[in-house]
C-alpha atoms as a PDB file:
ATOM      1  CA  UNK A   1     -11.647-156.355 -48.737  1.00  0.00           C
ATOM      2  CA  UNK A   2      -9.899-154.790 -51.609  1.00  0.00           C
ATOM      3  CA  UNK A   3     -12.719-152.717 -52.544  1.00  0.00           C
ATOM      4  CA  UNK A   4     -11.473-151.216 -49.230  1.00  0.00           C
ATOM      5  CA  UNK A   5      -8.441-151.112 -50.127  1.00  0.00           C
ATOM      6  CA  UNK A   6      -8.866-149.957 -53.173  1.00  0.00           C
ATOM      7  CA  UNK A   7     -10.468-146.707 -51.228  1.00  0.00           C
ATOM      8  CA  UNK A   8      -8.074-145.927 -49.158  1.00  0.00           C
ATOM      9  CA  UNK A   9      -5.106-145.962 -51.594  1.00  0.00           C
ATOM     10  CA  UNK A  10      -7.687-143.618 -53.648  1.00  0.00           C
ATOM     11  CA  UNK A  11      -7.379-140.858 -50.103  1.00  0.00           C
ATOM     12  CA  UNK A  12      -4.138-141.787 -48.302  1.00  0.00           C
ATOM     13  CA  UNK A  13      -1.474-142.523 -51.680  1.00  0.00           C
ATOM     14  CA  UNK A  14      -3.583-140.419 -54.233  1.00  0.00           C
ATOM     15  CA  UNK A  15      -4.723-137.690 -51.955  1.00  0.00           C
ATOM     16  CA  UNK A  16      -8.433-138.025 -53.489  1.00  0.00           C
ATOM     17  CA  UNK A  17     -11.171-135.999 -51.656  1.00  0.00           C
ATOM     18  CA  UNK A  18     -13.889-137.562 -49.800  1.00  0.00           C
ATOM     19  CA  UNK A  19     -16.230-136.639 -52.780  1.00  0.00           C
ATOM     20  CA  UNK A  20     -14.289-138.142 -55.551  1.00  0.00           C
ATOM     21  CA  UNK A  21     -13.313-141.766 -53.260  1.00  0.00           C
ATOM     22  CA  UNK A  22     -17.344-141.939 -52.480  1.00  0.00           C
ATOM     23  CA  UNK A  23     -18.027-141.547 -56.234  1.00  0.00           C
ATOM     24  CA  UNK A  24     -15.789-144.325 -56.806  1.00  0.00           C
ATOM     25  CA  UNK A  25     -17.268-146.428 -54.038  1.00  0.00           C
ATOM     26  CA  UNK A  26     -20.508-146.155 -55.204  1.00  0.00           C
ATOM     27  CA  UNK A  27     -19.232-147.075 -59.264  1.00  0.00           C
ATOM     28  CA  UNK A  28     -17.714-149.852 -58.082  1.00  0.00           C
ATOM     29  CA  UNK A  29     -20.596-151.338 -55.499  1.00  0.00           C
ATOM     30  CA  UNK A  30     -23.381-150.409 -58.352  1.00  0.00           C
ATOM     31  CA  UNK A  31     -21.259-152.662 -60.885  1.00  0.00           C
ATOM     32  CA  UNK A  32     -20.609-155.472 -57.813  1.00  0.00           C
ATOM     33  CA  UNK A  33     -24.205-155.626 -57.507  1.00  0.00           C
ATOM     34  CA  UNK A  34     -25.146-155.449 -61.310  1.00  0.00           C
ATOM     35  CA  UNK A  35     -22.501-158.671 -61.387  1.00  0.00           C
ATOM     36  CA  UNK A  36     -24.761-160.547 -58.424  1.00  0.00           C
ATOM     37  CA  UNK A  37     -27.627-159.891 -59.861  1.00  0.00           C
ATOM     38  CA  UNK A  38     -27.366-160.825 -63.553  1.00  0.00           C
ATOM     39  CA  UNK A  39     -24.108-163.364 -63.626  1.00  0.00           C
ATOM     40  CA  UNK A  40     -24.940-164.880 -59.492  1.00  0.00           C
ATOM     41  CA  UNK A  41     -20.921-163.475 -58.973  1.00  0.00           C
ATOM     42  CA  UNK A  42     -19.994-161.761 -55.866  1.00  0.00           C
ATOM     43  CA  UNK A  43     -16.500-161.606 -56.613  1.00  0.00           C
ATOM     44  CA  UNK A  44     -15.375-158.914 -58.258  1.00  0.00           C
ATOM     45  CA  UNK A  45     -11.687-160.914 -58.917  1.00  0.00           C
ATOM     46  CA  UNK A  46     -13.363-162.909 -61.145  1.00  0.00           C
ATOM     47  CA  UNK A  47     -14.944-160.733 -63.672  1.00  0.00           C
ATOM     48  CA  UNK A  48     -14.051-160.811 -67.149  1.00  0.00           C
ATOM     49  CA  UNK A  49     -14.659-158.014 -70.402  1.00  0.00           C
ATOM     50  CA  UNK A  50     -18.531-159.525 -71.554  1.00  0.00           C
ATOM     51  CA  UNK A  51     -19.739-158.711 -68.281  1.00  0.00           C
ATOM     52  CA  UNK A  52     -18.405-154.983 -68.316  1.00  0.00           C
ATOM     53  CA  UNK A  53     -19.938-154.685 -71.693  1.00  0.00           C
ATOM     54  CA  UNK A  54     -23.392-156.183 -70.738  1.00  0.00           C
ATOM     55  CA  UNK A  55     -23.902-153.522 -67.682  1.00  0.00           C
ATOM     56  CA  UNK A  56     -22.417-150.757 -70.486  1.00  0.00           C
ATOM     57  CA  UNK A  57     -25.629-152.234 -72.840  1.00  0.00           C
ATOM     58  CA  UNK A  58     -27.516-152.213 -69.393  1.00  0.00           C
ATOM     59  CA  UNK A  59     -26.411-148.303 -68.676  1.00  0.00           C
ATOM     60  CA  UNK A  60     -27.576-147.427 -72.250  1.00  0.00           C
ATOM     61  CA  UNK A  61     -30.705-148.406 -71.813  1.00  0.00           C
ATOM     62  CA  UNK A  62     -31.051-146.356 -68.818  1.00  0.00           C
ATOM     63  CA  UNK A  63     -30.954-143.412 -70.695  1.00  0.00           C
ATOM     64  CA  UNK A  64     -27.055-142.085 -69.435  1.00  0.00           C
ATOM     65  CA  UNK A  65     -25.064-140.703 -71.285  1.00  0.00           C
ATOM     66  CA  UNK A  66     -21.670-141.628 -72.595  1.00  0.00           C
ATOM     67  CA  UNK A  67     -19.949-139.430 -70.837  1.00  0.00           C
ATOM     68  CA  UNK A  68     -21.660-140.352 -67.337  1.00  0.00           C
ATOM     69  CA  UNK A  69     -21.102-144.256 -68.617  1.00  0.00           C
ATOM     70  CA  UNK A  70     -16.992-143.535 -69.509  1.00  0.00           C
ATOM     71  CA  UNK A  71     -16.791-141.937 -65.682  1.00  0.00           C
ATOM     72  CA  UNK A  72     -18.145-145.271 -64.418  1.00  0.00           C
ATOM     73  CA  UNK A  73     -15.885-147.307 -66.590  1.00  0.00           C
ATOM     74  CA  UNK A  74     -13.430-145.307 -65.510  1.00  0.00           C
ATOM     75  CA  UNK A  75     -13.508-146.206 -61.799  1.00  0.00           C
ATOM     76  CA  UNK A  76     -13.609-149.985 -63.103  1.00  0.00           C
ATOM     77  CA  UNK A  77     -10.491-149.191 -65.018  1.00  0.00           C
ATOM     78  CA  UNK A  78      -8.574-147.359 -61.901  1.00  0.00           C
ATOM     79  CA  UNK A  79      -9.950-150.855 -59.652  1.00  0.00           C
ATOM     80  CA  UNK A  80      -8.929-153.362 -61.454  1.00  0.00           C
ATOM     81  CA  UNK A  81      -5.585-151.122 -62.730  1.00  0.00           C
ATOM     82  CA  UNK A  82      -4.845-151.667 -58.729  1.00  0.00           C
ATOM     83  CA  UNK A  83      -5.499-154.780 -58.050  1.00  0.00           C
ATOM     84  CA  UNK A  84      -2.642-155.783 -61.245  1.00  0.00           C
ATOM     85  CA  UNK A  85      -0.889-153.743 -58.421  1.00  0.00           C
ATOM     86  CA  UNK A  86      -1.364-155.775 -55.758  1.00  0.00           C
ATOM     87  CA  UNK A  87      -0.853-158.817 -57.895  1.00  0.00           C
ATOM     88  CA  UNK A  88      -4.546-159.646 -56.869  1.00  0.00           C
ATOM     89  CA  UNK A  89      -5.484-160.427 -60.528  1.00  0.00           C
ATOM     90  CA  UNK A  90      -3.137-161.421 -63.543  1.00  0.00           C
ATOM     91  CA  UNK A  91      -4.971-159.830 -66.404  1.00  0.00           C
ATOM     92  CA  UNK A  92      -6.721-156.545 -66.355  1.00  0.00           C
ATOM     93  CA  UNK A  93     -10.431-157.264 -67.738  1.00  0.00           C
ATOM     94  CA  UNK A  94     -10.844-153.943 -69.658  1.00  0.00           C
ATOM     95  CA  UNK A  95      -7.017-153.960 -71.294  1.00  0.00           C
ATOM     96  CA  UNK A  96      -8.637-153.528 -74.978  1.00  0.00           C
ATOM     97  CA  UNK A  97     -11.994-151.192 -74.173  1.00  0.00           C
ATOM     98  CA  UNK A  98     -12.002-148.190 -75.707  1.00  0.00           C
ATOM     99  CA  UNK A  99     -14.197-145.371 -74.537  1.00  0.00           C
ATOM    100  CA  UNK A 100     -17.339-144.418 -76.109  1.00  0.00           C
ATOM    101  CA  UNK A 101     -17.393-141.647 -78.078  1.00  0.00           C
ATOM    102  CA  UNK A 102     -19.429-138.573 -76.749  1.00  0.00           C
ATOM    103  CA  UNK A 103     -20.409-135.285 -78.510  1.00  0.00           C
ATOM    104  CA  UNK A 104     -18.638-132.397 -77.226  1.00  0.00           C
ATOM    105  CA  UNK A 105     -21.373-129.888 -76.324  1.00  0.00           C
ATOM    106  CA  UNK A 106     -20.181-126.415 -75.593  1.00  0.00           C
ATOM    107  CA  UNK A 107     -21.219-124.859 -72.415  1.00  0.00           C
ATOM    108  CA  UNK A 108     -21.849-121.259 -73.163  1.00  0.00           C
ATOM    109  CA  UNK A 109     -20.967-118.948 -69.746  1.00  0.00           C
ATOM    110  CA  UNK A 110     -22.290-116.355 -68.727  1.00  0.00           C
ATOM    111  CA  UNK A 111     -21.990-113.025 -70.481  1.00  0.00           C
ATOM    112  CA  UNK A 112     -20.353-110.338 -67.378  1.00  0.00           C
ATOM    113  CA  UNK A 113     -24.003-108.450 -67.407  1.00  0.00           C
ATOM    114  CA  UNK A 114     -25.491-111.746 -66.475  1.00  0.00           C
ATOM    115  CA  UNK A 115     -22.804-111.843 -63.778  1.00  0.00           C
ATOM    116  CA  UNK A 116     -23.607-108.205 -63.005  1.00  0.00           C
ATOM    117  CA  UNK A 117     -27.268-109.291 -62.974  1.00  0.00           C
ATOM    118  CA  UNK A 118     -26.600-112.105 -60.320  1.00  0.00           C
ATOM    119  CA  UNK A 119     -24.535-110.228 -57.631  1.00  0.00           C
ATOM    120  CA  UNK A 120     -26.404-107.247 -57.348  1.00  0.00           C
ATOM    121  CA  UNK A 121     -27.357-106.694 -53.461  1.00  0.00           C
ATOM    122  CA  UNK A 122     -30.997-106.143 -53.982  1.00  0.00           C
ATOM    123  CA  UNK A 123     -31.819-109.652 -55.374  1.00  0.00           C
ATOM    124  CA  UNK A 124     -30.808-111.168 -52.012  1.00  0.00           C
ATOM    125  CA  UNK A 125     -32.339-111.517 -48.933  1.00  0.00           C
ATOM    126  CA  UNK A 126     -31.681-108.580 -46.238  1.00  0.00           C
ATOM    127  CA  UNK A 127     -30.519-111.152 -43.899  1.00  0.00           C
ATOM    128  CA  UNK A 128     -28.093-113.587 -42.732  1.00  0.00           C
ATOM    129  CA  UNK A 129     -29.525-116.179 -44.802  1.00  0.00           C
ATOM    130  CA  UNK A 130     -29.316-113.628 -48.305  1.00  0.00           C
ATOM    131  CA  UNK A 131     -26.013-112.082 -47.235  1.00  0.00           C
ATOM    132  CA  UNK A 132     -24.315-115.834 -47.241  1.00  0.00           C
ATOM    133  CA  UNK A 133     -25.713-116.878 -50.421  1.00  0.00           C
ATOM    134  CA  UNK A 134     -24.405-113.558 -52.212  1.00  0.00           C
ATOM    135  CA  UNK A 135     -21.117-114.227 -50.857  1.00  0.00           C
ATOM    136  CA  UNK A 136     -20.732-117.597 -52.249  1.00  0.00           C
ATOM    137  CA  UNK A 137     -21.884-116.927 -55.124  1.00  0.00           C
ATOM    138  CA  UNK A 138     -19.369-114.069 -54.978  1.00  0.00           C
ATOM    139  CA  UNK A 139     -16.590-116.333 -54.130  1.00  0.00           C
ATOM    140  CA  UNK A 140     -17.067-118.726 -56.898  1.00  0.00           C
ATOM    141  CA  UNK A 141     -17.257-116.444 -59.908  1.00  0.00           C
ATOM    142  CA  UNK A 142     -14.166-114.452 -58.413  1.00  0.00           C
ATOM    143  CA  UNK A 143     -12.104-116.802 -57.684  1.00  0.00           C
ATOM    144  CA  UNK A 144     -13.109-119.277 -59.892  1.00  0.00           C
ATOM    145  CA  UNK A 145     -13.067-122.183 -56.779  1.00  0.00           C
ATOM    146  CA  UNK A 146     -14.740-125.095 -57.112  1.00  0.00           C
ATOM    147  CA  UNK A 147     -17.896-126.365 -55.002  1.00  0.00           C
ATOM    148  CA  UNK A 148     -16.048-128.498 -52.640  1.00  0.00           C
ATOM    149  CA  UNK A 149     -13.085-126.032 -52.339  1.00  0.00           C
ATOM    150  CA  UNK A 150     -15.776-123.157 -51.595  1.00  0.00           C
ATOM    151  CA  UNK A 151     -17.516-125.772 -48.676  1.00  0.00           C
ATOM    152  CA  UNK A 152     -14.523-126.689 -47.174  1.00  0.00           C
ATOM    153  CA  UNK A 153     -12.525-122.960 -46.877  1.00  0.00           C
ATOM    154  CA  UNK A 154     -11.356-122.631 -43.823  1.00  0.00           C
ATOM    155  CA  UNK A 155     -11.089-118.954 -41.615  1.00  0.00           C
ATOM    156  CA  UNK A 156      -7.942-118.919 -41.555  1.00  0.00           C
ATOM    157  CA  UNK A 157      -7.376-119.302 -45.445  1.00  0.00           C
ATOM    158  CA  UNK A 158      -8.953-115.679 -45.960  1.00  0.00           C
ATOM    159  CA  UNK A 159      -6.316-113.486 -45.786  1.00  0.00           C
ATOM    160  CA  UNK A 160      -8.099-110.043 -45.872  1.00  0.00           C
ATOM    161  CA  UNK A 161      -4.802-108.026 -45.220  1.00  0.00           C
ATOM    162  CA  UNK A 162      -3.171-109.952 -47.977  1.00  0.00           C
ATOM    163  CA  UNK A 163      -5.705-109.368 -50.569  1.00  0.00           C
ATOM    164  CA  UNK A 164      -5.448-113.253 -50.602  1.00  0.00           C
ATOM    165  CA  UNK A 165      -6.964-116.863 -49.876  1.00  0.00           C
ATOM    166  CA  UNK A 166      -5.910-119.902 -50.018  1.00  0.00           C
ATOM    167  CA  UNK A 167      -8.096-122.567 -51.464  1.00  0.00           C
ATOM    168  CA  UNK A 168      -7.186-126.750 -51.056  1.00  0.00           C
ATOM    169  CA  UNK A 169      -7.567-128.096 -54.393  1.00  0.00           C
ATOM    170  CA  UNK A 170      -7.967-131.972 -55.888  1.00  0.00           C
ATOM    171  CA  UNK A 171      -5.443-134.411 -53.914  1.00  0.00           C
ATOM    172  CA  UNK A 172      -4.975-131.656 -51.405  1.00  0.00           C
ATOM    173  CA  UNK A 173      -3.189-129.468 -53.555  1.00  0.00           C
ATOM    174  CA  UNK A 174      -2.988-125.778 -52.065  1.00  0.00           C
ATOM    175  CA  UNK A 175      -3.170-122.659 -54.498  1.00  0.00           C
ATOM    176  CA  UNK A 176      -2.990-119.152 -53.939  1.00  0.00           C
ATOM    177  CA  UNK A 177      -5.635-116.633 -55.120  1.00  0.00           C
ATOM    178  CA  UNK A 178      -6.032-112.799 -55.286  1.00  0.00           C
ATOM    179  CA  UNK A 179      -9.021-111.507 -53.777  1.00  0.00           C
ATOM    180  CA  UNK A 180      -9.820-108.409 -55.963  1.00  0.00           C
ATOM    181  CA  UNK A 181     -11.529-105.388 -54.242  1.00  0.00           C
ATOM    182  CA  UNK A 182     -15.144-105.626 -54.928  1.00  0.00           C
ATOM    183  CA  UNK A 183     -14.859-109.026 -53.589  1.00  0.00           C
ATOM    184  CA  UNK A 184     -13.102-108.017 -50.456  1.00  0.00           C
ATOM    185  CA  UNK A 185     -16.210-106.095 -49.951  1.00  0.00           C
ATOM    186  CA  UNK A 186     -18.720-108.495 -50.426  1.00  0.00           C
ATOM    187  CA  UNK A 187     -16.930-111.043 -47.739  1.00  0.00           C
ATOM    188  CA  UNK A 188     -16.488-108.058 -44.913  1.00  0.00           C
ATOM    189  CA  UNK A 189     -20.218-107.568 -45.201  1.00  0.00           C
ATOM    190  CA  UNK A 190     -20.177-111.295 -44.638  1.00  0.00           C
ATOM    191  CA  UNK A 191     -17.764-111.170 -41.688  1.00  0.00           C
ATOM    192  CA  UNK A 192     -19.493-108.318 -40.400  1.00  0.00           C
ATOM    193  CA  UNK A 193     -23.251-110.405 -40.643  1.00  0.00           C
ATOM    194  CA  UNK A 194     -21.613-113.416 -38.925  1.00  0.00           C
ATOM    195  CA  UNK A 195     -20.178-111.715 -36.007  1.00  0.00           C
ATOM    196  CA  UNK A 196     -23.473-110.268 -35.370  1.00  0.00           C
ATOM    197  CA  UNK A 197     -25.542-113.535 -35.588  1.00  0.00           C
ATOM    198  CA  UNK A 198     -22.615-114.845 -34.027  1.00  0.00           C
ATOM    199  CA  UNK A 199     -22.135-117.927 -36.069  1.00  0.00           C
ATOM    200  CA  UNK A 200     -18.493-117.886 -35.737  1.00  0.00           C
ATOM    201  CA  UNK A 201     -17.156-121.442 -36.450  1.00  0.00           C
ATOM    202  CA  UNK A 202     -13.195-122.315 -36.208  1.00  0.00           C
ATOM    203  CA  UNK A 203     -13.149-125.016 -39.177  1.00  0.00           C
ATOM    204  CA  UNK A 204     -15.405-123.003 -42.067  1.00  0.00           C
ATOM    205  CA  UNK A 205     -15.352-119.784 -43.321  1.00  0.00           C
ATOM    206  CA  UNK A 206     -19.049-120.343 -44.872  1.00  0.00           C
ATOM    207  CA  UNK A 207     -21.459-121.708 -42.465  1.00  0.00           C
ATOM    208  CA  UNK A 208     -25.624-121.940 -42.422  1.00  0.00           C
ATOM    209  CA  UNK A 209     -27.320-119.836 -39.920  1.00  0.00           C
ATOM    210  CA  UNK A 210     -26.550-122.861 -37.264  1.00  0.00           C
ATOM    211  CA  UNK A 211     -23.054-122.529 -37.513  1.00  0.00           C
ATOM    212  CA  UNK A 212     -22.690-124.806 -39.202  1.00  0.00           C
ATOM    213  CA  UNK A 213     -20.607-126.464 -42.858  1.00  0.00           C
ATOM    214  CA  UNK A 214     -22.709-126.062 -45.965  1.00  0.00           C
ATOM    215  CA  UNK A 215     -23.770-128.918 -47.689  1.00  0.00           C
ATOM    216  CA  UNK A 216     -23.380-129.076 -51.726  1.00  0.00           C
ATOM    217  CA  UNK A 217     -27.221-129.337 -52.232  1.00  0.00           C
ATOM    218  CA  UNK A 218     -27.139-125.985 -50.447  1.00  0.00           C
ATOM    219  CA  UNK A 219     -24.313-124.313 -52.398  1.00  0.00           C
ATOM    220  CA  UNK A 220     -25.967-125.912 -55.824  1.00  0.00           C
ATOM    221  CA  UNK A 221     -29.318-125.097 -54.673  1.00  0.00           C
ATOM    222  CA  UNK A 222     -28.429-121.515 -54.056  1.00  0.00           C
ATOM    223  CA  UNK A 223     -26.865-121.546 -57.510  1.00  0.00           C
ATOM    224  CA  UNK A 224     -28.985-122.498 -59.284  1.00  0.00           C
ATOM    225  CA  UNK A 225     -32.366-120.752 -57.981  1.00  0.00           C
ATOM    226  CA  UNK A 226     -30.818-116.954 -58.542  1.00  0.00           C
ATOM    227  CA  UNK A 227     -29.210-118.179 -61.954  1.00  0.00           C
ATOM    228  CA  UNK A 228     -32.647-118.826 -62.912  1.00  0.00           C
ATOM    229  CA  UNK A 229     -33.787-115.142 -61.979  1.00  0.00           C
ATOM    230  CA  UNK A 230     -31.271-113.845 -64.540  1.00  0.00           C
ATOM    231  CA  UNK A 231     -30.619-116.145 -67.402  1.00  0.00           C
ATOM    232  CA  UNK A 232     -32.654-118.577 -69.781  1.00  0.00           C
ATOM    233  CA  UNK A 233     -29.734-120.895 -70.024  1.00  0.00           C
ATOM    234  CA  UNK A 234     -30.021-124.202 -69.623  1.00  0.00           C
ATOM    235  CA  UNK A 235     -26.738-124.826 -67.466  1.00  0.00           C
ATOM    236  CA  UNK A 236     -27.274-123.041 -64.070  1.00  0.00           C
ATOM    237  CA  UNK A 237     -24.325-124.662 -61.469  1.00  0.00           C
ATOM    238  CA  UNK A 238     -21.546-123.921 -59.944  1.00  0.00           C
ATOM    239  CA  UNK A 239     -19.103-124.678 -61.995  1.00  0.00           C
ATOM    240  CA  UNK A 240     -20.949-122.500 -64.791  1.00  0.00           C
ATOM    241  CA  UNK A 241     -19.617-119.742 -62.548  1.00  0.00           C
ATOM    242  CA  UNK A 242     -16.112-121.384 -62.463  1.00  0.00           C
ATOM    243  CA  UNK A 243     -16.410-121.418 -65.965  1.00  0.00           C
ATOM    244  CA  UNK A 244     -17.044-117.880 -66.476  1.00  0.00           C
ATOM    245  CA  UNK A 245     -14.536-117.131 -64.429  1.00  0.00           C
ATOM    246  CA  UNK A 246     -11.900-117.947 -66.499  1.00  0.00           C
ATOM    247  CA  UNK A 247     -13.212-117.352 -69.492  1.00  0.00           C
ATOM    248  CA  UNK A 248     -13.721-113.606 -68.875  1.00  0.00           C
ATOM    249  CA  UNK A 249      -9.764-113.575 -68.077  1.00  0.00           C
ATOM    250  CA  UNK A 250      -9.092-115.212 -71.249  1.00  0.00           C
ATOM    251  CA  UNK A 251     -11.361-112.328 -73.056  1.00  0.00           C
ATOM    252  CA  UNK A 252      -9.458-110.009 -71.141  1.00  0.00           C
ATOM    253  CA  UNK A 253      -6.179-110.697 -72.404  1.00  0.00           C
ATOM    254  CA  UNK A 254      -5.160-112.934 -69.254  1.00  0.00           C
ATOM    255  CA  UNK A 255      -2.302-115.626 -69.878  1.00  0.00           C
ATOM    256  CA  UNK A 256      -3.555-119.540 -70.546  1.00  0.00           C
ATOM    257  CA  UNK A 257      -0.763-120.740 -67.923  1.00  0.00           C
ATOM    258  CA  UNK A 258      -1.725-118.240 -65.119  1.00  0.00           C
ATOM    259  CA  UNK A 259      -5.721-119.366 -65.714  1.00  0.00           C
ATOM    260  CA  UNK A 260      -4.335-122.449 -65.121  1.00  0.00           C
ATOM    261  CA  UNK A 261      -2.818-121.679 -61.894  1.00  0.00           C
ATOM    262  CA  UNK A 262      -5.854-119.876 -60.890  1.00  0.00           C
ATOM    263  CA  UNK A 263      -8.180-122.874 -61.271  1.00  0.00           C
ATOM    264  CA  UNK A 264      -5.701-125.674 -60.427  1.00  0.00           C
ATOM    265  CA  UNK A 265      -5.712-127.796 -63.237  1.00  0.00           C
ATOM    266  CA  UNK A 266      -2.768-130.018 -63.672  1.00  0.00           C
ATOM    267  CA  UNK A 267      -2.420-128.998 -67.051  1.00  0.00           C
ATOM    268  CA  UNK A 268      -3.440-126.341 -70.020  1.00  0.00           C
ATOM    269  CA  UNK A 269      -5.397-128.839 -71.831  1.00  0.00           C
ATOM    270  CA  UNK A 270      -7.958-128.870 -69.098  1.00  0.00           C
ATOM    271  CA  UNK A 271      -7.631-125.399 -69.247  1.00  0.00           C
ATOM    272  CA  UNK A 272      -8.148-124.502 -73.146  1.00  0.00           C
ATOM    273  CA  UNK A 273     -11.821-126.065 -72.156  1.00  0.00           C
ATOM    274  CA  UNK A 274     -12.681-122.753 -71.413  1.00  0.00           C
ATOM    275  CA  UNK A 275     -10.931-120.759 -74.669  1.00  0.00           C
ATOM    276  CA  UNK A 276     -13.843-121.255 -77.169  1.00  0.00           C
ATOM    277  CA  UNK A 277     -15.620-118.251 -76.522  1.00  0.00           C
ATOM    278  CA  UNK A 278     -12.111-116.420 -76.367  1.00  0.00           C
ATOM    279  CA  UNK A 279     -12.300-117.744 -79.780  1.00  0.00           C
ATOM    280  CA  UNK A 280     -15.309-117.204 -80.758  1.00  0.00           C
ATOM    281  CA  UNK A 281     -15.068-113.447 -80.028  1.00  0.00           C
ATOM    282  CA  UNK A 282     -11.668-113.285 -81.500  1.00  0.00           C
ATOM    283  CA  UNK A 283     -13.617-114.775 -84.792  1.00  0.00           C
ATOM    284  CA  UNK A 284     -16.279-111.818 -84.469  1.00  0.00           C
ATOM    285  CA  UNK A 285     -13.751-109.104 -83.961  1.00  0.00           C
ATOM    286  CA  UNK A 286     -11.610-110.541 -87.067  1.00  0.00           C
ATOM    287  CA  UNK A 287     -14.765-110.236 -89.274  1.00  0.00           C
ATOM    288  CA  UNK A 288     -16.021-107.351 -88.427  1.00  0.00           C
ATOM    289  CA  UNK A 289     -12.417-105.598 -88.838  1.00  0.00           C
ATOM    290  CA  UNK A 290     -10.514-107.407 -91.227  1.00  0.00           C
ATOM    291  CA  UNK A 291     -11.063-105.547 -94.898  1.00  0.00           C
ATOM    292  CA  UNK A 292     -11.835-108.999 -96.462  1.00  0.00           C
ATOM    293  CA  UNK A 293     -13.590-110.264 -93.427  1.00  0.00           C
ATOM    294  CA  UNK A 294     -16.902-109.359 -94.948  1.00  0.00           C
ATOM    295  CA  UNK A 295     -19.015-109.977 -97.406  1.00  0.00           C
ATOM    296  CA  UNK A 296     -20.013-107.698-100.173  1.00  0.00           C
END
């Protein structure tokens, strides 16, 4: 019961998407049934810190990572941080855990004649099928969207005559973004393929060749399979493309605070994620020029 609960004050008082309250869900039942099966307890109520720390030894040994183990731990800590709420419980079992420390890797984007590589026309099927895939592609390198936001764009949100779209964001936060020529192009070749096939569909812009809302295996799959035709790196998603997005605006000379806007983060540290290549090629450019950047 407040496992339920729990999930619907996740959608209806935090405004989480359906993706991010069925993550939780499924955290929270994998830990429930981790707590059955090693300590005979079906109530979560009446869990205490040695338990959490046996399924994080447990976790380990299944080979995830600490970063995938701290997003786990972290739905624990947002359950159990609710039911203090609710006066359900009187001490919160994780009070003194401390997250475990991960190695930042740096995800390396895509260099803009990658991007060049991946939306050329002839790479993609001359079809409904090819011309869809391009555009969504398209849409999330140019925008900078994420997956769900791309699946769940609605007609009416593609302002054409505004040079604009709107995109609903995490806890159904709206943003505004540009939509730059050459994209404007690629989407009325789109419009023009789904009138013809006559796929029209009220509730999503992007739809399969039934009509009907993409799935995320689709839009990762897609992704993924003509990232592969143009680049040996190892990262080949979605957000990779989000990634790039922004930063090729920050090696352009775009502001930190409108990327932010842009990708609708709640805040610039999320943001400065994305500034280490900026960096990096602001380190290349200062060696290479600087009279006691090099060495004799």
């Amino acid at each position: 019961m407040a496992l339920a609960q729990f999930i619907d004050y996740l959608a209806l008082e935090k405004k989480y998407s359906s993706h991010t309250c069925l993550a939780y869900k499924k955290d929270l039942e994998a830990f429930a049934v981790f707590c059955e099966v090693n300590f005979d307890l079906k109530d979560l109520l009446a869990v205490h810190y040695a338990m959490i720390r046996s399924w994080i030894i447990a976790l380990k040994k299944e080979g995830l990572s600490h970063r995938t183990i701290n997003r786990k731990l972290s739905s624990l800590r947002s359950y159990y941080k609710f039911l203090l709420q609710i006066q359900q419980i009187q001490q919160h079992p994780m009070a003194d855990h401390q997250p475990l420390k991960s190695s930042k890797t740096v995800q390396v984007p895509y260099s803009q004649e990658e991007i060049k590589a991946l939306l050329a026309p002839h790479n993609y099927p001359d079809n409904y099928i090819g011309q869809l895939q391009l555009t969504l592609i398209a849409l999330l390198y140019y925008t900078g969207m994420r997956r769900q936001e791309l699946i769940d764009l609605r007609p009416d949100w593609v302002d054409a005559q505004k040079d604009q779209l709107k995109v609903l964001g995490k806890r159904n936060k709206e943003r505004i973004i540009p939509i730059v020529a050459t994209l404007k192009d690629y989407l009325e070749r789109y419009d023009k393929q789904k009138k013809y096939q006559k796929l029209s569909n009220e509730k999503y812009y992007l739809v399969n060749n039934k009509g009907e809302k993409l799935t995320e295996k689709f839009v990762y799959d897609t992704v993924n399979f003509y990232l592969k035709t143009i680049t040996t790196k190892t990262k080949k998603s979605p957000h990779m493309l989000r990634h790039s997005f922004a930063t090729h605006l920050l090696d352009n000379g775009a502001d930190l605070n409108a990327v932010k806007e842009l990708l609708g983060h709640s805040s610039v540290a999320a943001t400065q994620l994305y500034t280490h290549s900026s960096l990096e090629q602001l380190q290349q450019v200062y060696r290479g020029s600087h009279p006691r950047g090099t060495k004799k």
